[in-house]
PDB file of N, CA and C in Angstrom:
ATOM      1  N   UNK A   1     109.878 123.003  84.358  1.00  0.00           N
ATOM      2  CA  UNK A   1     109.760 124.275  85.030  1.00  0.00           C
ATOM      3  C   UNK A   1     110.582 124.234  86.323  1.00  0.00           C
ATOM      4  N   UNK A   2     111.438 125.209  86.540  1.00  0.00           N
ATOM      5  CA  UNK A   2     112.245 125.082  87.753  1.00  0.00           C
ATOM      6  C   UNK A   2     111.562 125.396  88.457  1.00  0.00           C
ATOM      7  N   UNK A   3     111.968 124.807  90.017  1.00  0.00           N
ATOM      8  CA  UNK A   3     111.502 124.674  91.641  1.00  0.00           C
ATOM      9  C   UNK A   3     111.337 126.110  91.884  1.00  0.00           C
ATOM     10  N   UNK A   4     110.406 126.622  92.281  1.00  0.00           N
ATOM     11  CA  UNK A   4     110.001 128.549  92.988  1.00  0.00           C
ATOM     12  C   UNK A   4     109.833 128.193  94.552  1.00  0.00           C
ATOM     13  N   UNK A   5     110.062 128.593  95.244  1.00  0.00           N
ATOM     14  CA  UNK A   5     110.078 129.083  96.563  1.00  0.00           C
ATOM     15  C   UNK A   5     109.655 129.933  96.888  1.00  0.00           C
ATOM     16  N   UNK A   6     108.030 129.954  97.962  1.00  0.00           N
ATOM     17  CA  UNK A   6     107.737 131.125  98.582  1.00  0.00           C
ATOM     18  C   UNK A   6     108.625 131.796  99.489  1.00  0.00           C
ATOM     19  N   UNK A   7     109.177 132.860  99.414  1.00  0.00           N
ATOM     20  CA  UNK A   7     110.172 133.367 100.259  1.00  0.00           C
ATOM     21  C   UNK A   7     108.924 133.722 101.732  1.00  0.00           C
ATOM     22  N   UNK A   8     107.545 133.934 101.782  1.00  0.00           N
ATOM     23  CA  UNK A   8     107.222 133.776 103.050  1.00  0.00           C
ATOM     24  C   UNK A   8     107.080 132.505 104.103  1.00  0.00           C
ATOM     25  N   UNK A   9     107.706 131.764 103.049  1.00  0.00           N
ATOM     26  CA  UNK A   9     107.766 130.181 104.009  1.00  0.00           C
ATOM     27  C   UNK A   9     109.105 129.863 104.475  1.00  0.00           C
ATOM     28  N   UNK A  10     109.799 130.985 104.273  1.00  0.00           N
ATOM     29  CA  UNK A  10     111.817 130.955 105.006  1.00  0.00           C
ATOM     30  C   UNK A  10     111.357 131.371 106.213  1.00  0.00           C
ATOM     31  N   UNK A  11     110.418 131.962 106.756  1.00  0.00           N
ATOM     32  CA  UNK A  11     111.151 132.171 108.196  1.00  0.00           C
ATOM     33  C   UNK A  11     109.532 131.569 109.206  1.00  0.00           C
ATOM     34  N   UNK A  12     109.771 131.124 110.140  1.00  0.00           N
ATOM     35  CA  UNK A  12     108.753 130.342 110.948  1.00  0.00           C
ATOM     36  C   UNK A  12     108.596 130.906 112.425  1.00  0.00           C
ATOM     37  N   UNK A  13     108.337 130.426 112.696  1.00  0.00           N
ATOM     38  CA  UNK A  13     108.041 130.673 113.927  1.00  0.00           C
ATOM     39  C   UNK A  13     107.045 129.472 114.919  1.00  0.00           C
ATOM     40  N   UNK A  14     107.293 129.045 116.243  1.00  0.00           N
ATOM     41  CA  UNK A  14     107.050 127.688 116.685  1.00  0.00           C
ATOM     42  C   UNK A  14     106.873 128.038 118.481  1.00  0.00           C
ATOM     43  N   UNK A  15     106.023 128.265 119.010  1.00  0.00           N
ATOM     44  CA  UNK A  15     106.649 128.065 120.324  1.00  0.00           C
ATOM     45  C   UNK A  15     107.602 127.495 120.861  1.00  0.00           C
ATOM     46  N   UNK A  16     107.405 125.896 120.639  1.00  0.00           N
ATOM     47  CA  UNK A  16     107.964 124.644 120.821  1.00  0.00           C
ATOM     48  C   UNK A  16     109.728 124.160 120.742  1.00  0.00           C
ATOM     49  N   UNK A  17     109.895 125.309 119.662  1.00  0.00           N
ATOM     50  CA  UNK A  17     111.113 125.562 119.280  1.00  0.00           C
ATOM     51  C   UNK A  17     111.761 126.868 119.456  1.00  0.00           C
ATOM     52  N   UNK A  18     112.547 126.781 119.916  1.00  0.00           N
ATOM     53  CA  UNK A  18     113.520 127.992 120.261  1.00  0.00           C
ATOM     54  C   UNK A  18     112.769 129.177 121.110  1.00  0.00           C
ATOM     55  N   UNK A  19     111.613 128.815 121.858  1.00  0.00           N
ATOM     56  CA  UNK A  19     110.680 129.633 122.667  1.00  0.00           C
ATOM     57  C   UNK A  19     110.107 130.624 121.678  1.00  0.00           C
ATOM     58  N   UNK A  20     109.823 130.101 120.563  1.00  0.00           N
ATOM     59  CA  UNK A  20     108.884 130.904 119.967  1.00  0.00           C
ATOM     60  C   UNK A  20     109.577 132.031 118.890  1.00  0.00           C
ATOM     61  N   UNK A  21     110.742 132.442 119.080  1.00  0.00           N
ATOM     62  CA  UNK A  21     111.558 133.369 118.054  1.00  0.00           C
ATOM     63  C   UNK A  21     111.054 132.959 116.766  1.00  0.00           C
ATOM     64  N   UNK A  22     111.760 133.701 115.779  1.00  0.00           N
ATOM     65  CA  UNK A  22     111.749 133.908 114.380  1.00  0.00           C
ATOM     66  C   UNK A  22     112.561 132.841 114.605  1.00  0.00           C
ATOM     67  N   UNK A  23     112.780 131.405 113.334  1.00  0.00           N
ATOM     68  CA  UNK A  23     114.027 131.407 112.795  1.00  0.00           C
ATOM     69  C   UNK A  23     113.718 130.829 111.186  1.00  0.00           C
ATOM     70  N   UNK A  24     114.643 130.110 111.039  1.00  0.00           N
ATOM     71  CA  UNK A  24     114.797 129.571 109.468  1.00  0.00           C
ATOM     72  C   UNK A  24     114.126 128.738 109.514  1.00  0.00           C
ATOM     73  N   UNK A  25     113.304 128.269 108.468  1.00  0.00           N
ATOM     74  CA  UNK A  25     112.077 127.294 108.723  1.00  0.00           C
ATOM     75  C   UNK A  25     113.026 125.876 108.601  1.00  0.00           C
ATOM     76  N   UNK A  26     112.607 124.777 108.946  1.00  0.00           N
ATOM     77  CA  UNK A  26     113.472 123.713 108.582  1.00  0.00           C
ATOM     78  C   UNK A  26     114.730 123.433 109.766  1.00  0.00           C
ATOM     79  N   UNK A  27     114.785 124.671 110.622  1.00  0.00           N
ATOM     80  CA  UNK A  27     116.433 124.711 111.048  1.00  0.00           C
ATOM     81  C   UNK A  27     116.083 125.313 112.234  1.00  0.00           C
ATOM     82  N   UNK A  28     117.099 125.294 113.545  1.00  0.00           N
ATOM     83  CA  UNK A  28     116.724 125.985 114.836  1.00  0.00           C
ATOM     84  C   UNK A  28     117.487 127.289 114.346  1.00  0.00           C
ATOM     85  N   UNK A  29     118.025 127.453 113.649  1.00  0.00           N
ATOM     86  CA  UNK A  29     118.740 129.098 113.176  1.00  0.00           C
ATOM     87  C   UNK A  29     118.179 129.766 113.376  1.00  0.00           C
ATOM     88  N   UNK A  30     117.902 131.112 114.425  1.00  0.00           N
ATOM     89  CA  UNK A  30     117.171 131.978 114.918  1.00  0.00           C
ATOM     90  C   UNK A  30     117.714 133.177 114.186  1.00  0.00           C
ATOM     91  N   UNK A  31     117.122 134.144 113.398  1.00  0.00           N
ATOM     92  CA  UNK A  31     116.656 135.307 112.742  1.00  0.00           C
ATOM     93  C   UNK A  31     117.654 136.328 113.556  1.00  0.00           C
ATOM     94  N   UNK A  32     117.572 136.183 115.478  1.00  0.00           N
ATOM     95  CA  UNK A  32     118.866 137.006 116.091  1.00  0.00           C
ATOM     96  C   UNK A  32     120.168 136.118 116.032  1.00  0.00           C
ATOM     97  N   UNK A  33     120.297 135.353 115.748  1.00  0.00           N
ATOM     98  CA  UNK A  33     121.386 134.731 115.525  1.00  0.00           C
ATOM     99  C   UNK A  33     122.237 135.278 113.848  1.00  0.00           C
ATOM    100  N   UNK A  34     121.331 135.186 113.195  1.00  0.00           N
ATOM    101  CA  UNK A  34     121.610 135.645 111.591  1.00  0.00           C
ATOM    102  C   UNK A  34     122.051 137.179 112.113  1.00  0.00           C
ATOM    103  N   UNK A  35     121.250 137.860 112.657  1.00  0.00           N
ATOM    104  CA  UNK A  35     121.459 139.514 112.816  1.00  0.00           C
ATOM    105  C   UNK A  35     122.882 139.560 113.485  1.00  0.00           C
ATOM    106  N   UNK A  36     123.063 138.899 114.479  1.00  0.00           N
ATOM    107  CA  UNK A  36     124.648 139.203 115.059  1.00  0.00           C
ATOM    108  C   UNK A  36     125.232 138.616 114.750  1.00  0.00           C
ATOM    109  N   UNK A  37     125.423 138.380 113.867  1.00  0.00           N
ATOM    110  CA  UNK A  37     126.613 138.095 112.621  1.00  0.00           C
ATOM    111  C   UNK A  37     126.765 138.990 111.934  1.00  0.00           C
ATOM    112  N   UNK A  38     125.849 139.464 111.225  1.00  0.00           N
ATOM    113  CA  UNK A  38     125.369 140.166 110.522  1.00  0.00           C
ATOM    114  C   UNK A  38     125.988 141.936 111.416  1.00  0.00           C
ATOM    115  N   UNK A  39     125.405 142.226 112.120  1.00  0.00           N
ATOM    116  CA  UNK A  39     125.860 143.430 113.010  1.00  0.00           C
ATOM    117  C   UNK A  39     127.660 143.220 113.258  1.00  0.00           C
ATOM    118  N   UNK A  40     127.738 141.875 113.567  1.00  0.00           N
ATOM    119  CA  UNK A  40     129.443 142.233 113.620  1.00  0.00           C
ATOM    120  C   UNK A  40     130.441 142.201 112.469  1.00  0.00           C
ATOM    121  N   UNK A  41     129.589 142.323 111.160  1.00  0.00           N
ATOM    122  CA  UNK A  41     130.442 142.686 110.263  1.00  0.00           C
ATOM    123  C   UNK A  41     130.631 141.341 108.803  1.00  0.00           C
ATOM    124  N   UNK A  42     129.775 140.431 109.247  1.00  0.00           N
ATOM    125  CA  UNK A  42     130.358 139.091 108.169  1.00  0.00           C
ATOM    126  C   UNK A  42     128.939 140.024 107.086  1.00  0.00           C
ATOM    127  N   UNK A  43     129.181 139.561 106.190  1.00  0.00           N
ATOM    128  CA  UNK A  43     128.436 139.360 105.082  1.00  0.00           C
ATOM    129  C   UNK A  43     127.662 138.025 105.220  1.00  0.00           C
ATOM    130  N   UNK A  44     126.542 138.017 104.166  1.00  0.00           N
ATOM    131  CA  UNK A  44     125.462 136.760 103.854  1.00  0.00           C
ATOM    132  C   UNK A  44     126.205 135.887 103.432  1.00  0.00           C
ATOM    133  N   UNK A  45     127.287 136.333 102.756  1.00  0.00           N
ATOM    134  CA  UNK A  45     128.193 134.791 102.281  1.00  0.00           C
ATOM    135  C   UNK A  45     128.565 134.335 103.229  1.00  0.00           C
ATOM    136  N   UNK A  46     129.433 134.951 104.069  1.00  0.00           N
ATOM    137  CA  UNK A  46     130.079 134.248 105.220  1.00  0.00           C
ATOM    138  C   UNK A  46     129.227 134.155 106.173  1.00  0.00           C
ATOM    139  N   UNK A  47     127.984 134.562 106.648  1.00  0.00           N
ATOM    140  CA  UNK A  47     127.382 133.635 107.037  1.00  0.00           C
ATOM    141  C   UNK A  47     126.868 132.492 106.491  1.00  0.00           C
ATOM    142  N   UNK A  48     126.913 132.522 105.102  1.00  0.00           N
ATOM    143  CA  UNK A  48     126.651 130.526 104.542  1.00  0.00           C
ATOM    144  C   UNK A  48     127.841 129.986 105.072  1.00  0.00           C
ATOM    145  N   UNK A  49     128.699 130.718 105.206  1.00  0.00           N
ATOM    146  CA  UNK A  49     130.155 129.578 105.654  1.00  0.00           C
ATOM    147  C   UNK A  49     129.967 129.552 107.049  1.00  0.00           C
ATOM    148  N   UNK A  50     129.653 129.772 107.700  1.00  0.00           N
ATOM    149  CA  UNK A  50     129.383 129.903 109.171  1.00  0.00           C
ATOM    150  C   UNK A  50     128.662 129.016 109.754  1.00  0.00           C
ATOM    151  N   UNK A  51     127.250 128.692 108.474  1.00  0.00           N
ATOM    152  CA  UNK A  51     126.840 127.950 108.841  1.00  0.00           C
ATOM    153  C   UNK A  51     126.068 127.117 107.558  1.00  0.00           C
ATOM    154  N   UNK A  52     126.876 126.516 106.994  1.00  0.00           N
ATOM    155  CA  UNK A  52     127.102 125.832 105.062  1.00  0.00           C
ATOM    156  C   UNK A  52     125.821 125.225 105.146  1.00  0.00           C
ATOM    157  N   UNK A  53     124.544 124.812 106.273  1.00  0.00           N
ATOM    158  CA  UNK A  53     123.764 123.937 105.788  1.00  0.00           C
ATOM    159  C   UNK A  53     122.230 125.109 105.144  1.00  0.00           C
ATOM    160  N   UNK A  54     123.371 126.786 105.711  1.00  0.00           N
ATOM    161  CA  UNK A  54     121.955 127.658 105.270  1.00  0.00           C
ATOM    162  C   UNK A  54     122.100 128.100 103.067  1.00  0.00           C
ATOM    163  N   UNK A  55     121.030 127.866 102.651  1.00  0.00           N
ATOM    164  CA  UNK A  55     121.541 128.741 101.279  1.00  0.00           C
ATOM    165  C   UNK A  55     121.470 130.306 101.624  1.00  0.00           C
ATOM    166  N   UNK A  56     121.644 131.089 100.766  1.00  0.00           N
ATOM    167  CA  UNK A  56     122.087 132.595 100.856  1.00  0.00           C
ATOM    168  C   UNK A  56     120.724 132.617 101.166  1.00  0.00           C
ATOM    169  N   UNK A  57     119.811 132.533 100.079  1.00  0.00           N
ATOM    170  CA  UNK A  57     118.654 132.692  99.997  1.00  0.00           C
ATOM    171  C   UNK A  57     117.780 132.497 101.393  1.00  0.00           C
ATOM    172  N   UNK A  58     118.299 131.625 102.233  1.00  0.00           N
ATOM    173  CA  UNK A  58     117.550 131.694 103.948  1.00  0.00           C
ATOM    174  C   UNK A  58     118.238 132.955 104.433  1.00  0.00           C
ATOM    175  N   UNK A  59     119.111 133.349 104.504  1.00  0.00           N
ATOM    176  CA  UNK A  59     120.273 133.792 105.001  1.00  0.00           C
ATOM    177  C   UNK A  59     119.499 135.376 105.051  1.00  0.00           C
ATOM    178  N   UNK A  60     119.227 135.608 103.638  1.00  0.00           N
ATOM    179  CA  UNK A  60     118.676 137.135 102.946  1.00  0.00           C
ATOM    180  C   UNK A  60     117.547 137.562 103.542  1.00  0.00           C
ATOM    181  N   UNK A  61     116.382 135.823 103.516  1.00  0.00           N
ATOM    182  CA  UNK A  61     114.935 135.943 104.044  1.00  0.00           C
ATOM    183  C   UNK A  61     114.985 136.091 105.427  1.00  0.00           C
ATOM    184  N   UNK A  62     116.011 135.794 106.376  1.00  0.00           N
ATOM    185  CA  UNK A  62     116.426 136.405 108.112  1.00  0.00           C
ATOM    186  C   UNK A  62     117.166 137.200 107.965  1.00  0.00           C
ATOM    187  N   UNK A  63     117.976 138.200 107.125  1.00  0.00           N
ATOM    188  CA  UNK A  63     117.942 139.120 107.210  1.00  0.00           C
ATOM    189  C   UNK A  63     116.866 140.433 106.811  1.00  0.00           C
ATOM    190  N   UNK A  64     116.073 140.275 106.023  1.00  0.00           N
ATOM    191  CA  UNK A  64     115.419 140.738 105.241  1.00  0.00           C
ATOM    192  C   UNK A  64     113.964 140.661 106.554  1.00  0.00           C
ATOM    193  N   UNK A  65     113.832 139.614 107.466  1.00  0.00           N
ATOM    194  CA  UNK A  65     112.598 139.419 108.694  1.00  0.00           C
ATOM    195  C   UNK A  65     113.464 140.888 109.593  1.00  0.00           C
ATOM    196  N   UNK A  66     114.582 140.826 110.109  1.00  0.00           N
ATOM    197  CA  UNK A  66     115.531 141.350 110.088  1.00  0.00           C
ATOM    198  C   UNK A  66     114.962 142.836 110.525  1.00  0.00           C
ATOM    199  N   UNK A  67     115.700 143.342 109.194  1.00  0.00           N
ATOM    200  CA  UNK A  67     115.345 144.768 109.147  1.00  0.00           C
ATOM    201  C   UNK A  67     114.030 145.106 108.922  1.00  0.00           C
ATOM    202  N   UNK A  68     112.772 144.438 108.536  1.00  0.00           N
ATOM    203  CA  UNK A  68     111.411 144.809 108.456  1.00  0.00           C
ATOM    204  C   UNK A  68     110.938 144.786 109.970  1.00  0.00           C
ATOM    205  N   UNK A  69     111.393 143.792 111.120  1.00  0.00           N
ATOM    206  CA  UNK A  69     111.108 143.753 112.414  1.00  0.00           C
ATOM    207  C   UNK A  69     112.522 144.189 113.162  1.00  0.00           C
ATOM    208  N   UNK A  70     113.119 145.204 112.963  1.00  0.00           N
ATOM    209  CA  UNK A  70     113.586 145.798 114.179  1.00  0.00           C
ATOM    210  C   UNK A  70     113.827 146.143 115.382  1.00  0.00           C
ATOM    211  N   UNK A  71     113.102 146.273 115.482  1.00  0.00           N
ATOM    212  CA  UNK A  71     112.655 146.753 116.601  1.00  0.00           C
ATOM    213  C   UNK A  71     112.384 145.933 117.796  1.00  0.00           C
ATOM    214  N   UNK A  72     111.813 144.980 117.318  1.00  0.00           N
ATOM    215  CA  UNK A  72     110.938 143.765 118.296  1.00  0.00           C
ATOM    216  C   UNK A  72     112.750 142.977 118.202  1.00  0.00           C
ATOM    217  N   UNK A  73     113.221 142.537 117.418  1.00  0.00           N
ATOM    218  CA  UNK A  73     114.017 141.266 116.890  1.00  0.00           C
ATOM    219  C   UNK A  73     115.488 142.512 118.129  1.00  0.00           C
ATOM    220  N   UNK A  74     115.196 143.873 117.815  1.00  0.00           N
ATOM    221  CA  UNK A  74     116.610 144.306 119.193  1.00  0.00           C
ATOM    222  C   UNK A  74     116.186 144.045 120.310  1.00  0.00           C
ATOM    223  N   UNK A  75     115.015 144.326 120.419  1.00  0.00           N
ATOM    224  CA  UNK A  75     114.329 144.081 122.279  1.00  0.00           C
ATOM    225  C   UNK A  75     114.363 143.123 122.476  1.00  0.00           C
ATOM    226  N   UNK A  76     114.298 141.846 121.856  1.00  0.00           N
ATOM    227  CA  UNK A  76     114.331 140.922 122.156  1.00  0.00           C
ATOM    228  C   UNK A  76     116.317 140.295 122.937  1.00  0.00           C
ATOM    229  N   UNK A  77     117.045 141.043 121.474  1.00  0.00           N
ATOM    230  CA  UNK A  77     118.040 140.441 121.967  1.00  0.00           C
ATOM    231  C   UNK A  77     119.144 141.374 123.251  1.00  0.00           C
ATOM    232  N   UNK A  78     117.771 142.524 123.150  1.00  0.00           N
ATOM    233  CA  UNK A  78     118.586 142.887 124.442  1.00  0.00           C
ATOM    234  C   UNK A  78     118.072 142.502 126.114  1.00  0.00           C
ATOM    235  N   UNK A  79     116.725 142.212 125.579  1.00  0.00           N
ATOM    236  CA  UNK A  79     116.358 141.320 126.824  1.00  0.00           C
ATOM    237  C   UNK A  79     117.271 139.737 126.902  1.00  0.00           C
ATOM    238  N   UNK A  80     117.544 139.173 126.163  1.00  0.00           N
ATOM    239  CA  UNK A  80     118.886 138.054 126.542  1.00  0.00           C
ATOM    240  C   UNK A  80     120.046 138.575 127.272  1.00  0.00           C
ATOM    241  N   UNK A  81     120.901 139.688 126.650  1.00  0.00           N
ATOM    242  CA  UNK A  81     121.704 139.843 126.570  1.00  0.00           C
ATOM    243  C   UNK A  81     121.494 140.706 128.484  1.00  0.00           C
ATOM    244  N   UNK A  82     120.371 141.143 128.766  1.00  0.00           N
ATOM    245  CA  UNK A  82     119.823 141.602 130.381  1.00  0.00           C
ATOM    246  C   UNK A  82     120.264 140.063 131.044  1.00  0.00           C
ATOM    247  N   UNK A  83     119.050 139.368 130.325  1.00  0.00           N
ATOM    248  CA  UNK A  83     118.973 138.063 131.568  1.00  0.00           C
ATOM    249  C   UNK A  83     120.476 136.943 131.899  1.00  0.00           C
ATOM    250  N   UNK A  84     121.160 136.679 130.443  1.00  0.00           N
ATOM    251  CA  UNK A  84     122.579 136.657 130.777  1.00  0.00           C
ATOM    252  C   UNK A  84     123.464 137.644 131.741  1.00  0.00           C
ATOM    253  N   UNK A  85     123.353 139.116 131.712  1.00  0.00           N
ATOM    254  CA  UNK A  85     124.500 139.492 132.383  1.00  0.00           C
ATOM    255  C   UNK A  85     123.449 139.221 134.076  1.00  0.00           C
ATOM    256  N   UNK A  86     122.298 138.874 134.285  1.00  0.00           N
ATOM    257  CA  UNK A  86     121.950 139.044 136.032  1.00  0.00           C
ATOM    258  C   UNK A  86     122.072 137.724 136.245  1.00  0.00           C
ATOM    259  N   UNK A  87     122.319 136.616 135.479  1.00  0.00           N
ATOM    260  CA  UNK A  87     122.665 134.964 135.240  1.00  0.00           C
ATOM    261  C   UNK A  87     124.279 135.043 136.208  1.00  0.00           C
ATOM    262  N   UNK A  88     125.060 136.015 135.282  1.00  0.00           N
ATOM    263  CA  UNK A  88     126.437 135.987 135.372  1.00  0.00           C
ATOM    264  C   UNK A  88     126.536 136.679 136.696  1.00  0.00           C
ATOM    265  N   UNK A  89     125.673 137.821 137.130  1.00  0.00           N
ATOM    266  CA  UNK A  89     126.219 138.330 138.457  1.00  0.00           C
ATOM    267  C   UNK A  89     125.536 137.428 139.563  1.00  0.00           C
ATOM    268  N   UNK A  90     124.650 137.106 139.614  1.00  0.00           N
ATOM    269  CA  UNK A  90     124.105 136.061 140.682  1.00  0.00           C
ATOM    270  C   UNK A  90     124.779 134.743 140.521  1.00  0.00           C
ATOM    271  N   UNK A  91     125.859 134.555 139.700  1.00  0.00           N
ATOM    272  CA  UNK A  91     126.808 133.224 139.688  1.00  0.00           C
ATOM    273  C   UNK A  91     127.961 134.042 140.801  1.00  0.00           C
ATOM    274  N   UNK A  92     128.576 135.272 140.071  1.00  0.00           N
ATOM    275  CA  UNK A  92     129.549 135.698 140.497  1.00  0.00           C
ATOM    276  C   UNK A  92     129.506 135.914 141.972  1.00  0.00           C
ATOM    277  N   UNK A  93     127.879 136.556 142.678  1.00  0.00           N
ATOM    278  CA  UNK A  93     127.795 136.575 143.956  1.00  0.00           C
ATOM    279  C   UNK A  93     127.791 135.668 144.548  1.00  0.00           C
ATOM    280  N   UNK A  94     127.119 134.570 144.530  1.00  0.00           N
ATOM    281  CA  UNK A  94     126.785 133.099 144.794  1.00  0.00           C
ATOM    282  C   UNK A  94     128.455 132.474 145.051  1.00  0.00           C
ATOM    283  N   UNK A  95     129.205 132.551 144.483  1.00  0.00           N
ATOM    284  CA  UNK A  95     130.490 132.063 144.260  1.00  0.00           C
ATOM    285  C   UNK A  95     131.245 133.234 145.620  1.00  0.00           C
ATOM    286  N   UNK A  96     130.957 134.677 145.665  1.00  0.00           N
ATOM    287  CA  UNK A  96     131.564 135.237 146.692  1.00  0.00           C
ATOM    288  C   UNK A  96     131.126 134.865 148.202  1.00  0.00           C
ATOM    289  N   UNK A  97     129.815 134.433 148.169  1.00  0.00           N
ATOM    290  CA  UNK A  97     129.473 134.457 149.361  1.00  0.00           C
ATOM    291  C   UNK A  97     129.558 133.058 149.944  1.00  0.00           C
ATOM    292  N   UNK A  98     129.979 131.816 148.994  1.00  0.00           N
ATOM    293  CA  UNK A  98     130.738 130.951 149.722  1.00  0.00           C
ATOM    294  C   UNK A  98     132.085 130.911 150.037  1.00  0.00           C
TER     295      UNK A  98
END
């Protein structure tokens, strides 16, 4: 009988790891990491080439966490994408005011 896979055991979640995000169980591959790839245009294949140690099949199950959590999985990465750019201007000031 061939190997079955619960597809609810692809995606995890850990405090400990990656502060708690979604990612690929087994792997620090975070679920927003899969999505912006994904948003800039690669396909699930080329994200296996992107990153060859995922099968499609992880790839589908973070995309697939994905679009069922929306919502939470954008807020999230637009709260990074906040705390990077006030990272980058308090470098940039820091750097003017010496």
């Amino acid at each position: 009988m061939p190997t079955v896979t619960d597809i609810g055991s692809l995606i995890v979640r850990s405090e400990d790891i990656r502060g708690g995000r979604p990612r690929i169980a087994g792997t620090g591959v975070t679920v927003q990491r899969i999505a912006g790839w994904y948003k800039q245009g690669l396909t699930p294949e080329e994200i296996t080439t992107e990153i060859p140690h995922l099968s499609l099949a992880q790839v589908y199950a973070a995309l697939t966490y994905y679009h069922a959590n929306r919502d939470a999985i954008e807020a999230d990465i637009a709260a990074e994408e906040a705390e990077a750019q006030a990272l980058e201007t308090q470098h940039v000031f820091s750097r003017t005011v010496l």
